[in-house]
C-alpha atoms as a PDB file:
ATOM      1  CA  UNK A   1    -115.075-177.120 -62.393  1.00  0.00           C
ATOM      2  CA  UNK A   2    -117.715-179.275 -60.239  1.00  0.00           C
ATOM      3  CA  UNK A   3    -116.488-180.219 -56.549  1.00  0.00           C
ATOM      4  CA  UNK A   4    -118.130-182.965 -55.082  1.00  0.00           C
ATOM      5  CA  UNK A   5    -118.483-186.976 -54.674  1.00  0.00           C
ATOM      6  CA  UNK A   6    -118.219-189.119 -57.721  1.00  0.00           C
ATOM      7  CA  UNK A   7    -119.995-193.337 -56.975  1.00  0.00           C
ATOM      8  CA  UNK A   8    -118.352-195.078 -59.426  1.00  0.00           C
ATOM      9  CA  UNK A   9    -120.423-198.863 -59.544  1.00  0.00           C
ATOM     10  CA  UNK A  10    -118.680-201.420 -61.151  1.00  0.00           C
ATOM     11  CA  UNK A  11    -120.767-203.514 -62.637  1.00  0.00           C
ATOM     12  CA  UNK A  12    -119.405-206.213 -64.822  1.00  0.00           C
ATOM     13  CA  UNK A  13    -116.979-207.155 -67.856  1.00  0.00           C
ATOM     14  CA  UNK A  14    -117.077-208.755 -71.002  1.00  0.00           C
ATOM     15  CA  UNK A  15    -115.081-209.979 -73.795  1.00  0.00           C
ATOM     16  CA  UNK A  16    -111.580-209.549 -72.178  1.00  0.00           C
ATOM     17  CA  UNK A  17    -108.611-211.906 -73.615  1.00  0.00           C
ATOM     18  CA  UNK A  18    -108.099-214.392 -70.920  1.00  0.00           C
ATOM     19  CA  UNK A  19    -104.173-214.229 -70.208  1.00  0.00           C
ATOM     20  CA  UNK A  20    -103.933-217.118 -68.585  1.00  0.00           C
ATOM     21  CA  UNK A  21    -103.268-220.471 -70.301  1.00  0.00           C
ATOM     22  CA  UNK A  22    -103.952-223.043 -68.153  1.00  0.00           C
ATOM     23  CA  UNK A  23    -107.296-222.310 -65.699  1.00  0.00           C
ATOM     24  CA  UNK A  24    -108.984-219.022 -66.270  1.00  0.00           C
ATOM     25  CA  UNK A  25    -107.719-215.587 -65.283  1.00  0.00           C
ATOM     26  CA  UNK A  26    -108.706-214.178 -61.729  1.00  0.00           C
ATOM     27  CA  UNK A  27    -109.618-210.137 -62.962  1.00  0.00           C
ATOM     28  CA  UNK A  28    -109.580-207.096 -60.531  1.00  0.00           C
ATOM     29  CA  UNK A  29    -110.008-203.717 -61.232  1.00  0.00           C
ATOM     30  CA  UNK A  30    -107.566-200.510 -60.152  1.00  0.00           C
ATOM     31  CA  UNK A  31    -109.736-197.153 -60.371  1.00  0.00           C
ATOM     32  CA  UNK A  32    -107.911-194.153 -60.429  1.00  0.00           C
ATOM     33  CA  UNK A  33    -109.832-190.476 -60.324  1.00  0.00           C
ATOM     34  CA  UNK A  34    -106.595-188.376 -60.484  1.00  0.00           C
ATOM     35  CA  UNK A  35    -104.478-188.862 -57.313  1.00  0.00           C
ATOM     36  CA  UNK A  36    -107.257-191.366 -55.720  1.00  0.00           C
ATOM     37  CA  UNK A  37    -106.464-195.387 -56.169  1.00  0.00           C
ATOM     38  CA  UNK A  38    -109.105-197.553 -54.966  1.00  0.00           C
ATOM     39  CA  UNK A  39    -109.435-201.495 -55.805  1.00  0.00           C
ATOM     40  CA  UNK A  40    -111.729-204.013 -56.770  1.00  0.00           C
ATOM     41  CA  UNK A  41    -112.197-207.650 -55.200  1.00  0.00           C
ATOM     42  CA  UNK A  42    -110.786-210.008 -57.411  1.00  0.00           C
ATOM     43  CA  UNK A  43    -113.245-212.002 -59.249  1.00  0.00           C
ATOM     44  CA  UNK A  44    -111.821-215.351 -58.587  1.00  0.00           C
ATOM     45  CA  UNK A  45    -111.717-217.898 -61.568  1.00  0.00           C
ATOM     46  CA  UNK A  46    -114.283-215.613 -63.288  1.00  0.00           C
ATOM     47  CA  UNK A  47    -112.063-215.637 -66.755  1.00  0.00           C
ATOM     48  CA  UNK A  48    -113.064-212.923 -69.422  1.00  0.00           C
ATOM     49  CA  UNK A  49    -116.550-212.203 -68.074  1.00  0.00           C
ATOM     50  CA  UNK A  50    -115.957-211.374 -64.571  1.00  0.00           C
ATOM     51  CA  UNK A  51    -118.832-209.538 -62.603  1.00  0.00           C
ATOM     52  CA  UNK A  52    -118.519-207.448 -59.370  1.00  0.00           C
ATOM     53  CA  UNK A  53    -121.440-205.040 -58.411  1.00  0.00           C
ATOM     54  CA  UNK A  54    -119.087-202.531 -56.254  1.00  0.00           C
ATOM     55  CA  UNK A  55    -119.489-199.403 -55.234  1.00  0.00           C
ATOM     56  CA  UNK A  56    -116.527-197.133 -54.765  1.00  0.00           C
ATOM     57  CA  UNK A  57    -116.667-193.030 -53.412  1.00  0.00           C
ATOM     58  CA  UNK A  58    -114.210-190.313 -54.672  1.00  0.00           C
ATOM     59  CA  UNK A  59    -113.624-186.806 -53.905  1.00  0.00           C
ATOM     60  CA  UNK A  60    -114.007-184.490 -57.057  1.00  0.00           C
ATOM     61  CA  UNK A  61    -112.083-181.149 -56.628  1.00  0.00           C
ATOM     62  CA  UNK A  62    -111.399-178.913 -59.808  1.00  0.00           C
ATOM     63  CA  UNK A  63    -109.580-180.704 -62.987  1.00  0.00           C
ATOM     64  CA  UNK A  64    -110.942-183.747 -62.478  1.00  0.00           C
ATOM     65  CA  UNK A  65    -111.918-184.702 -66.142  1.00  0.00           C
ATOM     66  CA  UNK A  66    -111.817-188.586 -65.997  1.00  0.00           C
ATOM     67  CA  UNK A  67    -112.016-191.652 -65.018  1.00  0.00           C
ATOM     68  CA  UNK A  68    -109.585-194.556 -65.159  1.00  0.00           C
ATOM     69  CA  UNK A  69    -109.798-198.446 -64.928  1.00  0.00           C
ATOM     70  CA  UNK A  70    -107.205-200.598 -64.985  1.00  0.00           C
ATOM     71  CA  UNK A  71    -108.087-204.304 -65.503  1.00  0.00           C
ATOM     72  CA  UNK A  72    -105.522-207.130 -63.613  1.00  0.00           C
ATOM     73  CA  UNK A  73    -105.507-210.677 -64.062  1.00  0.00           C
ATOM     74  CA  UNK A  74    -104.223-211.624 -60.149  1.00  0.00           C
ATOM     75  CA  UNK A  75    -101.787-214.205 -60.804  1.00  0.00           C
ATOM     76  CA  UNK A  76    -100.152-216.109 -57.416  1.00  0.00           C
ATOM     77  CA  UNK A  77     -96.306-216.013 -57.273  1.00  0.00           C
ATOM     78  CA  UNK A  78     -95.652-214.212 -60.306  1.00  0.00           C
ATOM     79  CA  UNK A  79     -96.357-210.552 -61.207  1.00  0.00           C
ATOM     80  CA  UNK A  80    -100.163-209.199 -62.017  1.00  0.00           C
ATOM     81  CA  UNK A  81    -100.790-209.123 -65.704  1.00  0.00           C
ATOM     82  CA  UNK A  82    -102.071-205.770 -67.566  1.00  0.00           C
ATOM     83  CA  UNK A  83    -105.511-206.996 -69.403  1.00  0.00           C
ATOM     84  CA  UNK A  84    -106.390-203.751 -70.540  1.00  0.00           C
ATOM     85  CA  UNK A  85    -107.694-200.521 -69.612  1.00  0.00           C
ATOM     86  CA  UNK A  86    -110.679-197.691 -70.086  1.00  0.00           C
ATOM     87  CA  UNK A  87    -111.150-194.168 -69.697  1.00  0.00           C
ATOM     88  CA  UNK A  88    -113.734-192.777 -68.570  1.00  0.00           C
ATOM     89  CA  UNK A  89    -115.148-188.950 -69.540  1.00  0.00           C
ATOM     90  CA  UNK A  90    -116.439-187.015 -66.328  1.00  0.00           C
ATOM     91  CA  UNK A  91    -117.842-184.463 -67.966  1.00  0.00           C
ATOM     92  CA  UNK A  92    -121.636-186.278 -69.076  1.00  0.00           C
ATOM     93  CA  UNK A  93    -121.933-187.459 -65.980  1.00  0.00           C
ATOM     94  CA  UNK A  94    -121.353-183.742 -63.934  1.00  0.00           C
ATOM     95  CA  UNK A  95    -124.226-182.930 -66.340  1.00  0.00           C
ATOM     96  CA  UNK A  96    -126.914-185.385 -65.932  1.00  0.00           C
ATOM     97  CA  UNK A  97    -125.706-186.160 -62.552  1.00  0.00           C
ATOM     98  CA  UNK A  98    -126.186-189.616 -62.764  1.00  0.00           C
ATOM     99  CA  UNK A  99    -125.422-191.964 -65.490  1.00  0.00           C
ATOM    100  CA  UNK A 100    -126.990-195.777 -65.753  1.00  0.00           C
ATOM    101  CA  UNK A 101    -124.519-198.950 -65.416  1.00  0.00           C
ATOM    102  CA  UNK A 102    -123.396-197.970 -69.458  1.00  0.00           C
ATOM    103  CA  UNK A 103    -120.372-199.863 -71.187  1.00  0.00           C
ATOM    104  CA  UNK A 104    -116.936-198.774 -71.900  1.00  0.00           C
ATOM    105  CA  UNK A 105    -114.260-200.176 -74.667  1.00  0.00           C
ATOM    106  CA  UNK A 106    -111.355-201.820 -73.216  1.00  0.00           C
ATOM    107  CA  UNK A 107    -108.301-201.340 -74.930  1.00  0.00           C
ATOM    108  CA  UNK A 108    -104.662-202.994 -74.444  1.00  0.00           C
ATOM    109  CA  UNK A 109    -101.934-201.681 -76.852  1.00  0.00           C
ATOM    110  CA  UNK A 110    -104.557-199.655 -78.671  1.00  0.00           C
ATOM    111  CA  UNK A 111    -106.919-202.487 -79.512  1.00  0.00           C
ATOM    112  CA  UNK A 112    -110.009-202.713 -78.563  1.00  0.00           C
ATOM    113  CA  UNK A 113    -109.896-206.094 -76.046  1.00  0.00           C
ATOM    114  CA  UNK A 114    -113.779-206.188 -74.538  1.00  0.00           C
ATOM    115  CA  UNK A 115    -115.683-203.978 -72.305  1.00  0.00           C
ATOM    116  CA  UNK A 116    -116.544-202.816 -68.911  1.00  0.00           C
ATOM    117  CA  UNK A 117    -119.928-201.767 -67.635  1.00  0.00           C
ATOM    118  CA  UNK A 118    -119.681-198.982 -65.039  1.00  0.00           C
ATOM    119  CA  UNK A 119    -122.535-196.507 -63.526  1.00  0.00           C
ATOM    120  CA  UNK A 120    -121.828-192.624 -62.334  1.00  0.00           C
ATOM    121  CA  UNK A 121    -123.418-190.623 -59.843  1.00  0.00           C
ATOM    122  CA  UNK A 122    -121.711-187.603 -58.975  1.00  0.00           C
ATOM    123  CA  UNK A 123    -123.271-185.895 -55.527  1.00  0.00           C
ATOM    124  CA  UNK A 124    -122.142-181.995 -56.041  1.00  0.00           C
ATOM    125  CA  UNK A 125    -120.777-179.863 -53.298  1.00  0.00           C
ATOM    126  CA  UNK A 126    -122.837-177.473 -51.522  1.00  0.00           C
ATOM    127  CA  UNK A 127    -122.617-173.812 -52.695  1.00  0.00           C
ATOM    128  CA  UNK A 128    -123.200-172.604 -49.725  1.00  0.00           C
ATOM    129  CA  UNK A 129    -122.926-175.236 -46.975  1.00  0.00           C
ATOM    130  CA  UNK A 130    -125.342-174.770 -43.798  1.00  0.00           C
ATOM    131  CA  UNK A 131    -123.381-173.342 -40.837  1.00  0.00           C
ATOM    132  CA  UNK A 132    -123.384-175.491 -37.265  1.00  0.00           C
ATOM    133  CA  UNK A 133    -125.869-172.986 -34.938  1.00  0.00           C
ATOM    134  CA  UNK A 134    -123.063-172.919 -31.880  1.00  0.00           C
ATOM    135  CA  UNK A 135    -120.509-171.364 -34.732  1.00  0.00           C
ATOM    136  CA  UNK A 136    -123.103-168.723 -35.643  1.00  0.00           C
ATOM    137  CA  UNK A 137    -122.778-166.212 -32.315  1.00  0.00           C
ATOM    138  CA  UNK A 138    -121.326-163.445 -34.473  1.00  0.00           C
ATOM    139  CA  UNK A 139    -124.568-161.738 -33.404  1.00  0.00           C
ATOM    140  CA  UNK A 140    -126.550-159.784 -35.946  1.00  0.00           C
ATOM    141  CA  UNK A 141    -129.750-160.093 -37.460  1.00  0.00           C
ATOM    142  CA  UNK A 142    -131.225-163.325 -37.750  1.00  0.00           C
ATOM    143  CA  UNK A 143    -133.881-164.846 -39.513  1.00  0.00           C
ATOM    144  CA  UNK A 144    -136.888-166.125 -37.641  1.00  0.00           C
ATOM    145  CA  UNK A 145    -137.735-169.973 -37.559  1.00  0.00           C
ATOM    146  CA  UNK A 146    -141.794-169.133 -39.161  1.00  0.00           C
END
Protein backbone atom coordinates (compact mmCIF):
# COMPACT_ATOMS: atom_id res chain seq x y z
CA UNK A 1 0.00 0.00 0.00
CA UNK A 2 1.40 3.67 -0.90
CA UNK A 3 2.76 5.76 2.23
CA UNK A 4 2.89 9.25 1.76
CA UNK A 5 0.99 12.82 1.75
CA UNK A 6 -2.42 13.03 0.25
CA UNK A 7 -3.56 17.41 -0.73
CA UNK A 8 -6.98 17.11 -0.77
CA UNK A 9 -8.31 20.84 -2.49
CA UNK A 10 -11.68 21.56 -1.95
CA UNK A 11 -12.94 23.27 -4.48
CA UNK A 12 -16.60 23.97 -4.59
CA UNK A 13 -20.30 22.47 -4.33
CA UNK A 14 -23.29 22.32 -6.19
CA UNK A 15 -26.79 21.31 -6.14
CA UNK A 16 -27.07 20.52 -2.35
CA UNK A 17 -30.77 20.75 -0.71
CA UNK A 18 -30.65 23.86 1.28
CA UNK A 19 -31.89 22.72 4.91
CA UNK A 20 -32.59 25.75 6.07
CA UNK A 21 -36.00 27.44 5.67
CA UNK A 22 -35.75 30.78 6.37
CA UNK A 23 -32.14 32.48 5.03
CA UNK A 24 -29.83 30.12 3.28
CA UNK A 25 -27.75 27.36 4.84
CA UNK A 26 -24.09 28.24 6.05
CA UNK A 27 -22.14 24.68 4.55
CA UNK A 28 -18.76 23.35 5.93
CA UNK A 29 -17.06 20.42 5.14
CA UNK A 30 -15.59 17.49 7.72
CA UNK A 31 -12.78 15.40 5.78
CA UNK A 32 -11.91 12.31 7.20
CA UNK A 33 -8.81 10.03 5.64
CA UNK A 34 -9.18 7.14 8.18
CA UNK A 35 -8.32 8.31 11.74
CA UNK A 36 -7.43 12.05 10.40
CA UNK A 37 -10.44 14.83 10.85
CA UNK A 38 -9.68 18.06 9.40
CA UNK A 39 -12.39 20.98 8.69
CA UNK A 40 -13.45 23.36 6.29
CA UNK A 41 -14.31 27.21 6.85
CA UNK A 42 -17.81 27.60 6.77
CA UNK A 43 -19.07 29.19 3.73
CA UNK A 44 -21.24 31.74 5.31
CA UNK A 45 -24.77 32.36 3.72
CA UNK A 46 -23.41 30.57 0.60
CA UNK A 47 -26.77 28.20 0.44
CA UNK A 48 -26.51 25.08 -1.95
CA UNK A 49 -23.58 26.32 -4.04
CA UNK A 50 -21.03 27.10 -1.55
CA UNK A 51 -17.32 27.52 -2.81
CA UNK A 52 -14.08 27.24 -0.72
CA UNK A 53 -10.69 26.74 -2.59
CA UNK A 54 -8.86 24.91 0.54
CA UNK A 55 -6.17 22.99 0.76
CA UNK A 56 -5.89 20.35 3.42
CA UNK A 57 -2.53 17.71 4.04
CA UNK A 58 -2.92 14.07 5.29
CA UNK A 59 -0.63 11.38 6.17
CA UNK A 60 -1.21 8.14 4.02
CA UNK A 61 0.14 4.97 5.80
CA UNK A 62 -1.00 1.42 4.52
CA UNK A 63 -5.01 0.75 4.21
CA UNK A 64 -5.82 3.93 3.42
CA UNK A 65 -8.38 3.31 0.53
CA UNK A 66 -10.60 6.50 0.74
CA UNK A 67 -11.64 9.52 1.18
CA UNK A 68 -14.54 10.98 3.13
CA UNK A 69 -16.56 14.32 3.13
CA UNK A 70 -19.04 15.15 5.25
CA UNK A 71 -21.15 18.22 4.27
CA UNK A 72 -22.71 20.53 7.49
CA UNK A 73 -25.08 23.19 7.29
CA UNK A 74 -23.61 25.37 10.60
CA UNK A 75 -26.67 26.33 12.25
CA UNK A 76 -26.26 28.91 15.55
CA UNK A 77 -27.88 27.59 18.79
CA UNK A 78 -29.16 24.47 17.56
CA UNK A 79 -27.31 21.31 16.42
CA UNK A 80 -25.31 21.13 12.82
CA UNK A 81 -27.45 19.54 10.20
CA UNK A 82 -26.15 16.38 8.04
CA UNK A 83 -26.51 17.68 4.18
CA UNK A 84 -24.98 14.81 2.77
CA UNK A 85 -21.87 13.07 2.20
CA UNK A 86 -19.17 11.57 -0.56
CA UNK A 87 -16.64 9.06 -0.76
CA UNK A 88 -13.88 9.34 -2.25
CA UNK A 89 -11.65 6.26 -4.01
CA UNK A 90 -7.78 6.65 -3.25
CA UNK A 91 -6.74 4.28 -5.37
CA UNK A 92 -6.80 6.53 -9.09
CA UNK A 93 -5.28 9.05 -7.55
CA UNK A 94 -2.01 6.80 -5.95
CA UNK A 95 -1.82 5.99 -9.69
CA UNK A 96 -1.75 9.09 -11.63
CA UNK A 97 -0.49 10.91 -8.69
CA UNK A 98 -2.43 13.78 -9.17
CA UNK A 99 -5.97 14.14 -10.07
CA UNK A 100 -7.65 17.65 -11.46
CA UNK A 101 -10.41 19.54 -9.21
CA UNK A 102 -13.06 16.45 -10.61
CA UNK A 103 -16.72 16.13 -9.10
CA UNK A 104 -18.14 13.74 -6.71
CA UNK A 105 -22.04 12.65 -6.09
CA UNK A 106 -23.36 13.68 -2.85
CA UNK A 107 -25.63 11.44 -1.34
CA UNK A 108 -27.95 11.76 1.94
CA UNK A 109 -30.05 8.62 2.78
CA UNK A 110 -28.88 7.02 -0.44
CA UNK A 111 -30.01 9.73 -2.82
CA UNK A 112 -28.08 11.42 -4.80
CA UNK A 113 -28.42 15.32 -3.23
CA UNK A 114 -25.68 17.43 -5.54
CA UNK A 115 -22.02 17.34 -5.85
CA UNK A 116 -18.67 18.30 -4.63
CA UNK A 117 -15.65 19.21 -6.68
CA UNK A 118 -12.40 18.09 -5.03
CA UNK A 119 -8.63 17.77 -6.53
CA UNK A 120 -5.90 14.93 -5.31
CA UNK A 121 -2.33 15.03 -5.21
CA UNK A 122 -0.77 12.40 -3.35
CA UNK A 123 3.25 13.18 -2.67
CA UNK A 124 4.66 9.38 -2.09
CA UNK A 125 7.11 8.47 0.57
CA UNK A 126 10.64 8.08 -0.13
CA UNK A 127 11.89 4.47 -0.66
CA UNK A 128 14.85 5.09 0.55
CA UNK A 129 15.03 8.44 2.38
CA UNK A 130 18.55 10.39 2.21
CA UNK A 131 20.46 9.95 5.50
CA UNK A 132 21.60 13.39 7.57
CA UNK A 133 25.76 13.30 6.84
CA UNK A 134 26.56 13.73 10.89
CA UNK A 135 24.38 10.25 11.33
CA UNK A 136 26.50 8.56 8.65
CA UNK A 137 30.05 7.98 10.79
CA UNK A 138 29.55 4.22 10.71
CA UNK A 139 32.75 4.44 8.65
CA UNK A 140 33.10 2.33 5.54
CA UNK A 141 33.38 2.96 2.06
CA UNK A 142 31.98 5.96 0.72
CA UNK A 143 31.13 7.27 -2.45
CA UNK A 144 33.02 10.22 -3.82
CA UNK A 145 31.22 13.68 -4.42
CA UNK A 146 32.50 13.63 -8.68
Amino acid sequence: MPRGTLEVVLVKAKGLEDTDFIGKMDPYVILTCRTQEQKSTVASGKGSEPEWHESFVFTVSDGVEELHVKIMDSDFGTHDDFVGEATIPLEPVFVEGSLPPTPYNVVKDQEYCGEIRIGLTFTPEDCFPEQDPEEESYGGWKESSY
